[in-house]
PDB file of N, CA and C in Angstrom:
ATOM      1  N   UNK A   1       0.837  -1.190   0.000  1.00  0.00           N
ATOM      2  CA  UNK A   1       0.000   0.000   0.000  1.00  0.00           C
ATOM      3  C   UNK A   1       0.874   1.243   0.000  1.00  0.00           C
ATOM      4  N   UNK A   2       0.476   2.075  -0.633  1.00  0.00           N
ATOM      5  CA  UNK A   2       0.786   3.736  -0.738  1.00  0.00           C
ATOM      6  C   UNK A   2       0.826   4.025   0.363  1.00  0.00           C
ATOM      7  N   UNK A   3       1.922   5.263   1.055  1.00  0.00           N
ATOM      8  CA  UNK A   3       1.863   5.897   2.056  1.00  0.00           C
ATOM      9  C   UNK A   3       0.180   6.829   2.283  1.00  0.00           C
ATOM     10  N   UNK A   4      -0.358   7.535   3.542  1.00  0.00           N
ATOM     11  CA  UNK A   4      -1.522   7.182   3.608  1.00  0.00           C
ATOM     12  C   UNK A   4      -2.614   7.043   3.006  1.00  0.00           C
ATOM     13  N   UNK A   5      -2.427   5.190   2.529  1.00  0.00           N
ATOM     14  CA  UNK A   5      -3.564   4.682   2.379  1.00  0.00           C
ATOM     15  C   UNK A   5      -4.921   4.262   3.479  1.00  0.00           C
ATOM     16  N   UNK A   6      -6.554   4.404   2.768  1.00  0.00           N
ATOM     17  CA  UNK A   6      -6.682   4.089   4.243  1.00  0.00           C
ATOM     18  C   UNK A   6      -7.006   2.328   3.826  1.00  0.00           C
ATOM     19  N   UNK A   7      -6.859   1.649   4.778  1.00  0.00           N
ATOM     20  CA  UNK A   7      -6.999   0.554   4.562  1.00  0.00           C
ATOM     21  C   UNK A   7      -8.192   0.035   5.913  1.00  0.00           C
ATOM     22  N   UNK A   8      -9.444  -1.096   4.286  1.00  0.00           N
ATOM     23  CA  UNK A   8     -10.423  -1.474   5.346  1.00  0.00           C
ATOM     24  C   UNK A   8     -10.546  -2.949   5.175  1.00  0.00           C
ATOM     25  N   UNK A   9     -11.434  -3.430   5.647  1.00  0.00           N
ATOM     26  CA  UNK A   9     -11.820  -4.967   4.908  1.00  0.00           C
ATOM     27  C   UNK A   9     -12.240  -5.151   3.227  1.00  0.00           C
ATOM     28  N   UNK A  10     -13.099  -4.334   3.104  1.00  0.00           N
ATOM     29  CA  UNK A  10     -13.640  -4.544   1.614  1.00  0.00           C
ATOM     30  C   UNK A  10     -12.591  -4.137   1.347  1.00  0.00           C
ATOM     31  N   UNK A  11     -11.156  -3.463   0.943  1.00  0.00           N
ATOM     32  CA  UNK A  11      -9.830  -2.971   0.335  1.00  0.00           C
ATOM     33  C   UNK A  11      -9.087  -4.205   0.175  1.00  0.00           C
ATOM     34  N   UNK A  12      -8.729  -4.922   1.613  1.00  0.00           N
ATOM     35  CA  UNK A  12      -8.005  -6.257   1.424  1.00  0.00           C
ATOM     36  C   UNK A  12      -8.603  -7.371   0.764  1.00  0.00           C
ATOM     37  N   UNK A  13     -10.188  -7.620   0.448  1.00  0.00           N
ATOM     38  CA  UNK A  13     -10.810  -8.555  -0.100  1.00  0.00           C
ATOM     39  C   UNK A  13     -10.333  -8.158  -1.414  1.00  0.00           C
ATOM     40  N   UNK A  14     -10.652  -7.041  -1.822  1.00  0.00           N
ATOM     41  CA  UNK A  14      -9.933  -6.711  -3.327  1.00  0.00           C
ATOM     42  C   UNK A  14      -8.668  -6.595  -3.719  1.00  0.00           C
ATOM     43  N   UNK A  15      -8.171  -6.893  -2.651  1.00  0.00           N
ATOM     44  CA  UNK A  15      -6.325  -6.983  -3.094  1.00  0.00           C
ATOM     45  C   UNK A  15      -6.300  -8.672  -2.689  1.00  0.00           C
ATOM     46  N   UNK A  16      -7.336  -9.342  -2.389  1.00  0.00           N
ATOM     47  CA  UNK A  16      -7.045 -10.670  -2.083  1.00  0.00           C
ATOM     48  C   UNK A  16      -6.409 -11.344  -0.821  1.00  0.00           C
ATOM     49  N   UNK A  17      -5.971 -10.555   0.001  1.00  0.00           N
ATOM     50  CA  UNK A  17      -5.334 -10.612   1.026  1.00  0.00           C
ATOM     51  C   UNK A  17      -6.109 -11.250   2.634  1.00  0.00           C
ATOM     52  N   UNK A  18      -7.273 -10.715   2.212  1.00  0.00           N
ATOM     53  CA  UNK A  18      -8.752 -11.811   3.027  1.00  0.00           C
ATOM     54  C   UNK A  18      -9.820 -12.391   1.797  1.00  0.00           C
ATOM     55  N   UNK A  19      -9.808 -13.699   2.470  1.00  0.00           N
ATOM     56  CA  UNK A  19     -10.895 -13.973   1.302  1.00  0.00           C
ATOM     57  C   UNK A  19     -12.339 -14.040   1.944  1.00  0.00           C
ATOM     58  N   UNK A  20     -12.514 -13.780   2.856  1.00  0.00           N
ATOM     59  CA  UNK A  20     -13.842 -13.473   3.386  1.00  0.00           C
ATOM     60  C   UNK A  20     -14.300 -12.425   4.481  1.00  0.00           C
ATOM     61  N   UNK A  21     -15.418 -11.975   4.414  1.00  0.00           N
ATOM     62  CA  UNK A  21     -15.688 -11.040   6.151  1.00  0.00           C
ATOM     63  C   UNK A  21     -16.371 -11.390   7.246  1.00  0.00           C
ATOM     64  N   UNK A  22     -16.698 -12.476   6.770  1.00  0.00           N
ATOM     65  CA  UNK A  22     -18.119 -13.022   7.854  1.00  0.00           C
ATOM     66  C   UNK A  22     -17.571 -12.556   9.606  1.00  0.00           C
ATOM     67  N   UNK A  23     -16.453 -13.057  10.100  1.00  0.00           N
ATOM     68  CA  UNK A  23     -16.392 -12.801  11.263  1.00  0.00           C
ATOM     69  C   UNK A  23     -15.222 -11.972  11.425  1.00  0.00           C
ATOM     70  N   UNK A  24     -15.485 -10.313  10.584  1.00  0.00           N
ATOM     71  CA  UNK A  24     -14.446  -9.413  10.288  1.00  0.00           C
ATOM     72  C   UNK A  24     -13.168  -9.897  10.045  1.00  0.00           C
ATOM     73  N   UNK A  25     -12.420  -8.618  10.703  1.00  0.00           N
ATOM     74  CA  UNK A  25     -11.120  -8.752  10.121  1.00  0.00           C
ATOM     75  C   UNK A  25     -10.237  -8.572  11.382  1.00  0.00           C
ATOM     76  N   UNK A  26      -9.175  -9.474  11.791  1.00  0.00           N
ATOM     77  CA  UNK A  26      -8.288  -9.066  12.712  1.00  0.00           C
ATOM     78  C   UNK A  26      -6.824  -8.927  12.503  1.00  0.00           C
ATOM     79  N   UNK A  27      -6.474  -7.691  12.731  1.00  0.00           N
ATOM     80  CA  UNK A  27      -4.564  -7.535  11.988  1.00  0.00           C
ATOM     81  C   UNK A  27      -4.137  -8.092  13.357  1.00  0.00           C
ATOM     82  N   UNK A  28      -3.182  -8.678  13.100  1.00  0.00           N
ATOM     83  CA  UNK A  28      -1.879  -9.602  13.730  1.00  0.00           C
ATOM     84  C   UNK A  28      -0.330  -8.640  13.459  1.00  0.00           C
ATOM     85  N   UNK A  29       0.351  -8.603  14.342  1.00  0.00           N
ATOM     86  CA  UNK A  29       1.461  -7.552  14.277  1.00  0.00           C
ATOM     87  C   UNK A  29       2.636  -8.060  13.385  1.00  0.00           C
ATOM     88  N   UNK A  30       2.382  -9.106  12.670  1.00  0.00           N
ATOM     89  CA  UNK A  30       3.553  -9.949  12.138  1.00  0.00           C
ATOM     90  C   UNK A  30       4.095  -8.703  11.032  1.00  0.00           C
ATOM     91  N   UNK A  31       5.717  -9.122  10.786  1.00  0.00           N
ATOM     92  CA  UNK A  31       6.222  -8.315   9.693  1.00  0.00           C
ATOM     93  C   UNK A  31       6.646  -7.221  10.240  1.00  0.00           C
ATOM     94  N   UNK A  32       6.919  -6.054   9.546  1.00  0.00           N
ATOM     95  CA  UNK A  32       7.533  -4.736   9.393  1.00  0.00           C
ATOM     96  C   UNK A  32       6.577  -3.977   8.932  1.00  0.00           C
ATOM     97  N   UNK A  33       6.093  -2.940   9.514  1.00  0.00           N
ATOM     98  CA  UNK A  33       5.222  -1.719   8.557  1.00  0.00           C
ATOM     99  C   UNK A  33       6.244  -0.261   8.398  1.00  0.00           C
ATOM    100  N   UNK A  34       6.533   0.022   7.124  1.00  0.00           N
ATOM    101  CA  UNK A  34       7.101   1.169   7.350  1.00  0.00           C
ATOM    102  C   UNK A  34       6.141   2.614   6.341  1.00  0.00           C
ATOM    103  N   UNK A  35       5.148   2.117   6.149  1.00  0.00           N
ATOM    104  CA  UNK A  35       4.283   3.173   5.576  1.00  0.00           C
ATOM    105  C   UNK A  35       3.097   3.508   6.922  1.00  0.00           C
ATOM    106  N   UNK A  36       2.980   5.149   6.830  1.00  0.00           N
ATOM    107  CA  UNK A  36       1.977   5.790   7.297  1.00  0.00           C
ATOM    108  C   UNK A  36       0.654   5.512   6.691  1.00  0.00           C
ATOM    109  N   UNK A  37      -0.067   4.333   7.750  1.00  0.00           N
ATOM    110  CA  UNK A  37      -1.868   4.003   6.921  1.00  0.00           C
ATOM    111  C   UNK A  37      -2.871   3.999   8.014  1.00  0.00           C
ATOM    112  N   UNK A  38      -3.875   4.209   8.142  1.00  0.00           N
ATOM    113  CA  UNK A  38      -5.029   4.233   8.701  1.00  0.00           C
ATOM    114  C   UNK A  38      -6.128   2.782   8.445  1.00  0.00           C
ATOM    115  N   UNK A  39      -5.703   2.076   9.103  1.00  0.00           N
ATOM    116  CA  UNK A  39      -6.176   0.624   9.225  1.00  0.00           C
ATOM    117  C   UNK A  39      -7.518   0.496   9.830  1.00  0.00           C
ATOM    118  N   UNK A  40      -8.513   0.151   9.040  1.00  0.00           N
ATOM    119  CA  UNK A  40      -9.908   0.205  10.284  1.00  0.00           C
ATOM    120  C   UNK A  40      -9.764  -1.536   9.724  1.00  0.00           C
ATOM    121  N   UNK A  41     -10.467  -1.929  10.839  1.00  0.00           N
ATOM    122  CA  UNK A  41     -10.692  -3.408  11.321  1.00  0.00           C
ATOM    123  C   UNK A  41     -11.281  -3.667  12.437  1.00  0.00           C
ATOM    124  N   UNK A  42     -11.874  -4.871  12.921  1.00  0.00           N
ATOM    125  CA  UNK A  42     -13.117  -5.168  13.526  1.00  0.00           C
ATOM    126  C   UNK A  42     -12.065  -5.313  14.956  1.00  0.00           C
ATOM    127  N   UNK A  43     -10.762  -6.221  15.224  1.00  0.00           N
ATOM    128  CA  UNK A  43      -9.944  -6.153  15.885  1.00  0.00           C
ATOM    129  C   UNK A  43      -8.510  -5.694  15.860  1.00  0.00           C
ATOM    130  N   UNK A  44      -7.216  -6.042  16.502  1.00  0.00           N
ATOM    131  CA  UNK A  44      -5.946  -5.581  16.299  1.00  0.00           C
ATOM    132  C   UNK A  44      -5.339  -5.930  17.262  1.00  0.00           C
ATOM    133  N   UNK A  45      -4.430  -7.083  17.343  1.00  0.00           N
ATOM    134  CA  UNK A  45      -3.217  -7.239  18.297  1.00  0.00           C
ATOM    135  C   UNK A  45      -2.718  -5.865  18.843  1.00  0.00           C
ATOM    136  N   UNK A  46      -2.381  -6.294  20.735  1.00  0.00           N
ATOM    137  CA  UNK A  46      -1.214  -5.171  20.656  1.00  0.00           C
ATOM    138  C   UNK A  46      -0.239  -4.759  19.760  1.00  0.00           C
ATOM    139  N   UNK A  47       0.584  -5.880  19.660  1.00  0.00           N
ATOM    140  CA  UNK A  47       1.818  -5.356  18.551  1.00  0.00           C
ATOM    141  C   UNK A  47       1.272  -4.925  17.111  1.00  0.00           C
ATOM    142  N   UNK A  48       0.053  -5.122  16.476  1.00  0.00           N
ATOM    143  CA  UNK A  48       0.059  -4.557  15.110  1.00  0.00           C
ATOM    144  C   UNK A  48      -0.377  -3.144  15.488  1.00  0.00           C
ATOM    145  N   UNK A  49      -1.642  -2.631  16.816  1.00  0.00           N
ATOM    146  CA  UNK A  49      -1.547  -1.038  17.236  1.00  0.00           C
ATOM    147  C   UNK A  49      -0.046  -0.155  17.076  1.00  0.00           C
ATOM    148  N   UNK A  50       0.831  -0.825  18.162  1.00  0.00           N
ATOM    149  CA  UNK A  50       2.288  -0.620  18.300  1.00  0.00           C
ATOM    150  C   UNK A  50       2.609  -0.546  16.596  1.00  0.00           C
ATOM    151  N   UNK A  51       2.623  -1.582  16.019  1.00  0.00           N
ATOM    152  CA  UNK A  51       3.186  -0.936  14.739  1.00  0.00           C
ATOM    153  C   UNK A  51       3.210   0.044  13.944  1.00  0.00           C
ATOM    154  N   UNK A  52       1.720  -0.097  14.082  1.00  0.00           N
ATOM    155  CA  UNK A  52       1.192   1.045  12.843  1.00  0.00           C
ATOM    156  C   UNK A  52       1.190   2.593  13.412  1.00  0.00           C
ATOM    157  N   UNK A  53       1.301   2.506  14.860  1.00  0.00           N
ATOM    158  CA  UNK A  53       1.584   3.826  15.445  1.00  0.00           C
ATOM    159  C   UNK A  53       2.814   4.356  15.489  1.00  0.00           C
ATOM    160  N   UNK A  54       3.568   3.370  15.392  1.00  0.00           N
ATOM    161  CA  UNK A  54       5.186   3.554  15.663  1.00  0.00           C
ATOM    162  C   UNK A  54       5.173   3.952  14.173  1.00  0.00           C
ATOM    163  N   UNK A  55       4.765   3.770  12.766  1.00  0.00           N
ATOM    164  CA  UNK A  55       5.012   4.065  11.189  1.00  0.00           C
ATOM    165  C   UNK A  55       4.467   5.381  10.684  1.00  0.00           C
ATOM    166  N   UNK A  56       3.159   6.057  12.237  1.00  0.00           N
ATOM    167  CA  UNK A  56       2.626   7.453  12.203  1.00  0.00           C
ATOM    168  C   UNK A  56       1.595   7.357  11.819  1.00  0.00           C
ATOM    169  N   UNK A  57       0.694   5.970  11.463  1.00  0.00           N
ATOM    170  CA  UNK A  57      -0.404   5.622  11.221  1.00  0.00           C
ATOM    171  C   UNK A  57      -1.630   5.677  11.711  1.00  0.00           C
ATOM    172  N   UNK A  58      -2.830   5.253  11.882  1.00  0.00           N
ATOM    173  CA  UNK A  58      -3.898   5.230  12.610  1.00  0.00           C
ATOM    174  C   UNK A  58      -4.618   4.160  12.801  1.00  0.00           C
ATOM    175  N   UNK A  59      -4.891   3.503  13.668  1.00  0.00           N
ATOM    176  CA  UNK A  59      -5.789   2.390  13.934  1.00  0.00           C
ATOM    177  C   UNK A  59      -7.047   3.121  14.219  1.00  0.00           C
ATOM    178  N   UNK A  60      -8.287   2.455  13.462  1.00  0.00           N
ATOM    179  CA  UNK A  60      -9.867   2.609  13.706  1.00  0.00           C
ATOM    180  C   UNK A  60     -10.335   1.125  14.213  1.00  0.00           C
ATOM    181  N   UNK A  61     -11.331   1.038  15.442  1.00  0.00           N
ATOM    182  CA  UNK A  61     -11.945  -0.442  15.169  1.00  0.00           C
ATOM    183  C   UNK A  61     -13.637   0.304  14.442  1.00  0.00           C
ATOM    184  N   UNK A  62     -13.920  -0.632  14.167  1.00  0.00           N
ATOM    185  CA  UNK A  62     -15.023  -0.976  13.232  1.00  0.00           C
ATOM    186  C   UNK A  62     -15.977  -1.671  13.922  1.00  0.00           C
TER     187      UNK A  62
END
């Protein structure tokens, strides 16, 4: 993703990255984020909050 992108569920279904929503979406902190994005999702590990805040980003829950 582009620096701030906002990123939701219907976004990752279309990039393929979830293949379904029934029981939302939960980010997991795995990996490296080094882009500034605004993540809405139904949940969010501590460490993926920590990430995406530490990259200048924004977490929304949904």
């Amino acid at each position: 993703f582009d620096d701030g992108t906002i990123v939701t569920p219907e976004l990752l279904m279309e990039k393929r990255i979830v293949k379904k929503l029934n029981d939302g979406v939960k980010v997991l902190g795995n990996g490296e984020l080094n882009k500034k994005l605004t993540v809405k999702a139904h949940k969010f590990t501590k460490s993926a909050i920590e990430k995406i805040e530490a990259a200048g980003g924004k977490v929304e829950v949904i």
